[in-house]
C-alpha atoms as a PDB file:
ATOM      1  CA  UNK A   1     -49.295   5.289  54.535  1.00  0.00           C
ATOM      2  CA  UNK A   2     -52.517   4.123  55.383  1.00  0.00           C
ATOM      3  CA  UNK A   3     -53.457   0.354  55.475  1.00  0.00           C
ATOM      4  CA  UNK A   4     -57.456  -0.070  55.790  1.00  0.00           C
ATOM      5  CA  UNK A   5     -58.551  -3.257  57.491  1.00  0.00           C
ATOM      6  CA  UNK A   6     -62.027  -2.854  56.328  1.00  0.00           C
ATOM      7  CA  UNK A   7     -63.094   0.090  54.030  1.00  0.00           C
ATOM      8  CA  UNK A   8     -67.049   0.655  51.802  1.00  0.00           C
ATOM      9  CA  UNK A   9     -68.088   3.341  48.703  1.00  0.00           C
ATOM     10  CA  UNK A  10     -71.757   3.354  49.112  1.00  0.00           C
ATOM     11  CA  UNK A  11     -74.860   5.141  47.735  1.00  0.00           C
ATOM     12  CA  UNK A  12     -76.009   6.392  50.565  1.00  0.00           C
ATOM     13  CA  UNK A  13     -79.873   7.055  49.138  1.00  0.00           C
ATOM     14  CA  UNK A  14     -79.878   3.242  49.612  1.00  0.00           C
ATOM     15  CA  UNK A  15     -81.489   1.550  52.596  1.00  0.00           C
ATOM     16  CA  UNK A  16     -78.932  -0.142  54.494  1.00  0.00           C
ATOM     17  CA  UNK A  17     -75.889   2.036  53.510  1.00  0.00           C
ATOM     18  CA  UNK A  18     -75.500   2.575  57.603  1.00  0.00           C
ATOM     19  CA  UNK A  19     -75.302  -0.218  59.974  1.00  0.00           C
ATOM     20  CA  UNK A  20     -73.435   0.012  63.080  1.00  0.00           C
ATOM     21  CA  UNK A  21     -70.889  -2.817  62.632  1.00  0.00           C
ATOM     22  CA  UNK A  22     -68.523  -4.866  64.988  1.00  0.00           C
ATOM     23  CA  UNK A  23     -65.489  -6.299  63.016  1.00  0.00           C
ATOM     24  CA  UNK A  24     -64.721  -8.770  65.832  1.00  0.00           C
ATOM     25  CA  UNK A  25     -68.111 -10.630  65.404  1.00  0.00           C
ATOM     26  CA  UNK A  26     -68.690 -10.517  61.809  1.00  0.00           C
ATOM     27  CA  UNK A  27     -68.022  -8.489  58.851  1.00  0.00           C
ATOM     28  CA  UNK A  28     -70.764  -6.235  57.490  1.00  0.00           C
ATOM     29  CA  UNK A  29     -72.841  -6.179  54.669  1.00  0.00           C
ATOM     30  CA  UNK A  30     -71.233  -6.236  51.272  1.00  0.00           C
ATOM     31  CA  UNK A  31     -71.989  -2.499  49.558  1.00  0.00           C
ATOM     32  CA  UNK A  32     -71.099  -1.212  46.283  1.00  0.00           C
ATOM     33  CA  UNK A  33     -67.674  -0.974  46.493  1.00  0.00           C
ATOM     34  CA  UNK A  34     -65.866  -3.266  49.200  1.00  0.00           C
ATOM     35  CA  UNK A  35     -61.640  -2.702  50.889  1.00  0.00           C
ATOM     36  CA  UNK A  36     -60.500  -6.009  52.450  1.00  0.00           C
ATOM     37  CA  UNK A  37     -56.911  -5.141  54.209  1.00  0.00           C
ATOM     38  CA  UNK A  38     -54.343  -6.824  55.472  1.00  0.00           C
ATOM     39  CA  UNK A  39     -56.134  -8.924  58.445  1.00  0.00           C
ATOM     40  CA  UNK A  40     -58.803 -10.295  55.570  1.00  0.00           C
ATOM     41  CA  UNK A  41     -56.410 -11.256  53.122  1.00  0.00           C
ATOM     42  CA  UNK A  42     -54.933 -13.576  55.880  1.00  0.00           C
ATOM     43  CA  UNK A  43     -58.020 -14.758  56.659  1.00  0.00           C
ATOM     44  CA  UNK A  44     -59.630 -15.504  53.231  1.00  0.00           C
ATOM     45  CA  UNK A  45     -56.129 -15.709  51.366  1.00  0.00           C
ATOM     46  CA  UNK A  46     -55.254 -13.810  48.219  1.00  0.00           C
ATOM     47  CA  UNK A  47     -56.191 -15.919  45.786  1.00  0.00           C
ATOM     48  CA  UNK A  48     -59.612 -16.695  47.433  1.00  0.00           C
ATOM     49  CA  UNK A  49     -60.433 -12.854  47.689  1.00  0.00           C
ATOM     50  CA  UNK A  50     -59.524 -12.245  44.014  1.00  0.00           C
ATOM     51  CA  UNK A  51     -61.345 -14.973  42.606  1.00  0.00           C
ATOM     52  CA  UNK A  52     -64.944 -13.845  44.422  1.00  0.00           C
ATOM     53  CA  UNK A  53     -67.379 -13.811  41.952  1.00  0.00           C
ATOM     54  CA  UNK A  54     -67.992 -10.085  41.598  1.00  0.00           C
ATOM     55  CA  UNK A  55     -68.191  -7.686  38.951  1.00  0.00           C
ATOM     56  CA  UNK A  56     -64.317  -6.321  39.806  1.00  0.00           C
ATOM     57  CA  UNK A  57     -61.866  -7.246  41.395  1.00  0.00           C
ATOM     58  CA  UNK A  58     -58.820  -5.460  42.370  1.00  0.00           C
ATOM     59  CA  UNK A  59     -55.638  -5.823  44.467  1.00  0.00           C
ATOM     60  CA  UNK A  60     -54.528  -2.138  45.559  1.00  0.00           C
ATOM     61  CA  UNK A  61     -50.687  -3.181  46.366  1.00  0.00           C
ATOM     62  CA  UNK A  62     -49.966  -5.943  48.954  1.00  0.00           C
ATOM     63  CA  UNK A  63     -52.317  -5.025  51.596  1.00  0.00           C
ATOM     64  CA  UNK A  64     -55.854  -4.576  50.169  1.00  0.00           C
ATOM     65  CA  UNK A  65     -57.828  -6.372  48.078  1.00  0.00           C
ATOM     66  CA  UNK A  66     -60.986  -4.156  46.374  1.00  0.00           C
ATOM     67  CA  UNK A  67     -64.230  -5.934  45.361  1.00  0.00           C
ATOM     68  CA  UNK A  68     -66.678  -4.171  43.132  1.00  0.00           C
ATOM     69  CA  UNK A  69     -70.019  -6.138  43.346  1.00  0.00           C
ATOM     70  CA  UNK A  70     -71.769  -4.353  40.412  1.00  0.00           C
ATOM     71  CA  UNK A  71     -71.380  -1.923  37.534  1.00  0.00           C
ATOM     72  CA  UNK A  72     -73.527   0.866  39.111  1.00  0.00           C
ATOM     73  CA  UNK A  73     -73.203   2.507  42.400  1.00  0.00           C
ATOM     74  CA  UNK A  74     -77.153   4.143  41.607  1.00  0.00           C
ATOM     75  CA  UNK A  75     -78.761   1.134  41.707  1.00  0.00           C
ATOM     76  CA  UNK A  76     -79.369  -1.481  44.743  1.00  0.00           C
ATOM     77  CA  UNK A  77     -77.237  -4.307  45.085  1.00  0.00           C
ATOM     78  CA  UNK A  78     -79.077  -7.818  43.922  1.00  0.00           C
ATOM     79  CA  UNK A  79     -79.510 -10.041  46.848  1.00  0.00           C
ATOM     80  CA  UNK A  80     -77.907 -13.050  44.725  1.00  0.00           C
ATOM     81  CA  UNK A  81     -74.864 -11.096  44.244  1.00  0.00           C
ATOM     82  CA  UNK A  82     -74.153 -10.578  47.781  1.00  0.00           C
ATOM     83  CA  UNK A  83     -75.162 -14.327  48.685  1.00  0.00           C
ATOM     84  CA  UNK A  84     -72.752 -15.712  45.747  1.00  0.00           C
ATOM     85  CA  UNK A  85     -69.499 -13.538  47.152  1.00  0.00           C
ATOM     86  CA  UNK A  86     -70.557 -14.494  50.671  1.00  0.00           C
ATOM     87  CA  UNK A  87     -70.780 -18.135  50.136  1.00  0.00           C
ATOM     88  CA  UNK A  88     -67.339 -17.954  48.213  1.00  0.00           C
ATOM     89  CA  UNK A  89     -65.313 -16.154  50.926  1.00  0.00           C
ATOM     90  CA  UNK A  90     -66.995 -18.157  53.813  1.00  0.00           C
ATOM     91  CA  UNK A  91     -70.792 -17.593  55.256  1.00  0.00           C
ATOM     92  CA  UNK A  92     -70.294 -17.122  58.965  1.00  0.00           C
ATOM     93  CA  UNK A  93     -67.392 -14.542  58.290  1.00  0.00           C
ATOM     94  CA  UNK A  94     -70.878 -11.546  57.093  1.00  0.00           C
ATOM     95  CA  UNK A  95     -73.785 -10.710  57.764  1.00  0.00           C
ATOM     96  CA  UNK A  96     -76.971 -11.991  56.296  1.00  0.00           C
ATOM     97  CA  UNK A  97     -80.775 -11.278  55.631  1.00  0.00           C
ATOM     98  CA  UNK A  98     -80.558  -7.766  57.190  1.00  0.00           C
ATOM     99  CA  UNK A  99     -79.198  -8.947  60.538  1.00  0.00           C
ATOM    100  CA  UNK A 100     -76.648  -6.348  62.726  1.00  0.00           C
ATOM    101  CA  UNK A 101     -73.455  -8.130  63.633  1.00  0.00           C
ATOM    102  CA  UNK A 102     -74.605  -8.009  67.230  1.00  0.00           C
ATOM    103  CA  UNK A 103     -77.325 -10.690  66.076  1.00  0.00           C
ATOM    104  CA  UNK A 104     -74.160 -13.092  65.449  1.00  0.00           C
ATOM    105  CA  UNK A 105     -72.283 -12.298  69.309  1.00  0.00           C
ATOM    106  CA  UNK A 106     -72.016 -16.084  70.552  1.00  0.00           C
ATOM    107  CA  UNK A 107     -72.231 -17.744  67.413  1.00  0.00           C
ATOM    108  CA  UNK A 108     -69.957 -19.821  64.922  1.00  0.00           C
ATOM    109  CA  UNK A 109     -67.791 -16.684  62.938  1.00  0.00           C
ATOM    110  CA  UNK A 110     -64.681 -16.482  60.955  1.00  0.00           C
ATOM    111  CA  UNK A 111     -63.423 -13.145  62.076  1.00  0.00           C
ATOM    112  CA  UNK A 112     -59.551 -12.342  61.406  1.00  0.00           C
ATOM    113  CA  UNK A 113     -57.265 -11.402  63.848  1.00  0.00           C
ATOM    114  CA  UNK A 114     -56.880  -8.039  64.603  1.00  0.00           C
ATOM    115  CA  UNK A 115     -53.747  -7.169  65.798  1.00  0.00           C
ATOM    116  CA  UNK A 116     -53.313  -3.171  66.429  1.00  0.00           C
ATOM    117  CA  UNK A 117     -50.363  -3.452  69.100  1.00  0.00           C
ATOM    118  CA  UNK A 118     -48.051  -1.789  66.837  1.00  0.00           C
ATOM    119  CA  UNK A 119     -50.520   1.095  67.006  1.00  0.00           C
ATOM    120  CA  UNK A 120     -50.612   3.914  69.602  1.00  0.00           C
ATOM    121  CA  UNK A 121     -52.718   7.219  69.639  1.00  0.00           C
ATOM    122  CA  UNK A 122     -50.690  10.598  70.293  1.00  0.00           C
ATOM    123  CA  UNK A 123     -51.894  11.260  73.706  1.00  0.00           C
ATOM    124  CA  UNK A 124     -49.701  14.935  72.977  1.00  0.00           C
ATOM    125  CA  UNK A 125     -52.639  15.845  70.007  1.00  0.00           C
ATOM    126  CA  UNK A 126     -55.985  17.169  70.897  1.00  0.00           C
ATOM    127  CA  UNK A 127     -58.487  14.516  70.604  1.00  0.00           C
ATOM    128  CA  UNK A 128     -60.287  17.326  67.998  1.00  0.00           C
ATOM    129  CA  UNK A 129     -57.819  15.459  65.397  1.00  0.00           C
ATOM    130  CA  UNK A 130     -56.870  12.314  66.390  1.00  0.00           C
ATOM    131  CA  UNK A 131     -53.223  11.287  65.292  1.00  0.00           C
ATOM    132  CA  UNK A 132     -51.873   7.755  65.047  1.00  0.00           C
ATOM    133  CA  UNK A 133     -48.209   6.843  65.371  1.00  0.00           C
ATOM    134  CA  UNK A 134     -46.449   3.578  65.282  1.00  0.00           C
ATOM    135  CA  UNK A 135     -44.936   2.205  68.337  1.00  0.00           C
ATOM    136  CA  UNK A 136     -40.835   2.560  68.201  1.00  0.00           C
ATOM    137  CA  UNK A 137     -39.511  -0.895  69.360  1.00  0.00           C
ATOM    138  CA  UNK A 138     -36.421  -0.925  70.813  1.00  0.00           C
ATOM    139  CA  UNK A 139     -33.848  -3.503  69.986  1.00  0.00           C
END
């Protein structure tokens, strides 16, 4: 099963549908349609992320929360809408005005904690397709 720590739907005829992003620093800029996992829910909290004030909101099972900023994926996102879910869910965790997260590296940010030790790539796969397994723990 997959479980997405951060996931977007975008209109990609939109400026600023691609930005190079760094999850450790800050989270990116809100698009159309937005997948906080597991490591955002704990950050935020459950209730926090499905109260945002969005156009939808969804939780997709235990382990991902969906926000929906507007009704249409054609048409750009209102700045005011972005600002209003931001300052909800806590300003230094995204991105503002534009900025790449890089523009944040040394600053105040709520970042989660990403924890991928249970996670291990199949060095016995070509890298043509990578594979991910979960590490076997013995007890």
């Amino acid at each position: 099963m997959i479980e997405p720590v951060y996931g977007k739907i975008v209109n990609e005829s939109i400026p600023g549908a691609f930005e190079p992003i760094d999850l450790e620093i800050r989270h990116p800029e809100l698009h159309w349609m937005n997948f906080f996992g597991k490591p955002y829910i704990d950050l935020f909290g459950r209730d926090k992320l499905l109260s945002a004030p969005a156009y939808k909101v969804e939780s997709i099972g235990d382990k991902v929360i969906a926000i929906q900023t507007t009704n249409n994926i054609f048409e750009p996102i209102p700045n005011d809408v972005r600002e209003k879910i931001k300052r909800h869910l806590g300003e230094n965790a995204f991105v503002w005005d534009g900025k790449q997260a890089l523009a944040y590296r040394n600053k105040e940010n709520l970042v989660p904690e990403f924890d991928f030790s249970e996670v291990l790539f199949d060095k016995t796969k070509p890298i043509i397709e990578p594979q991910i397994r979960t590490r076997q723990v013995q007890k």
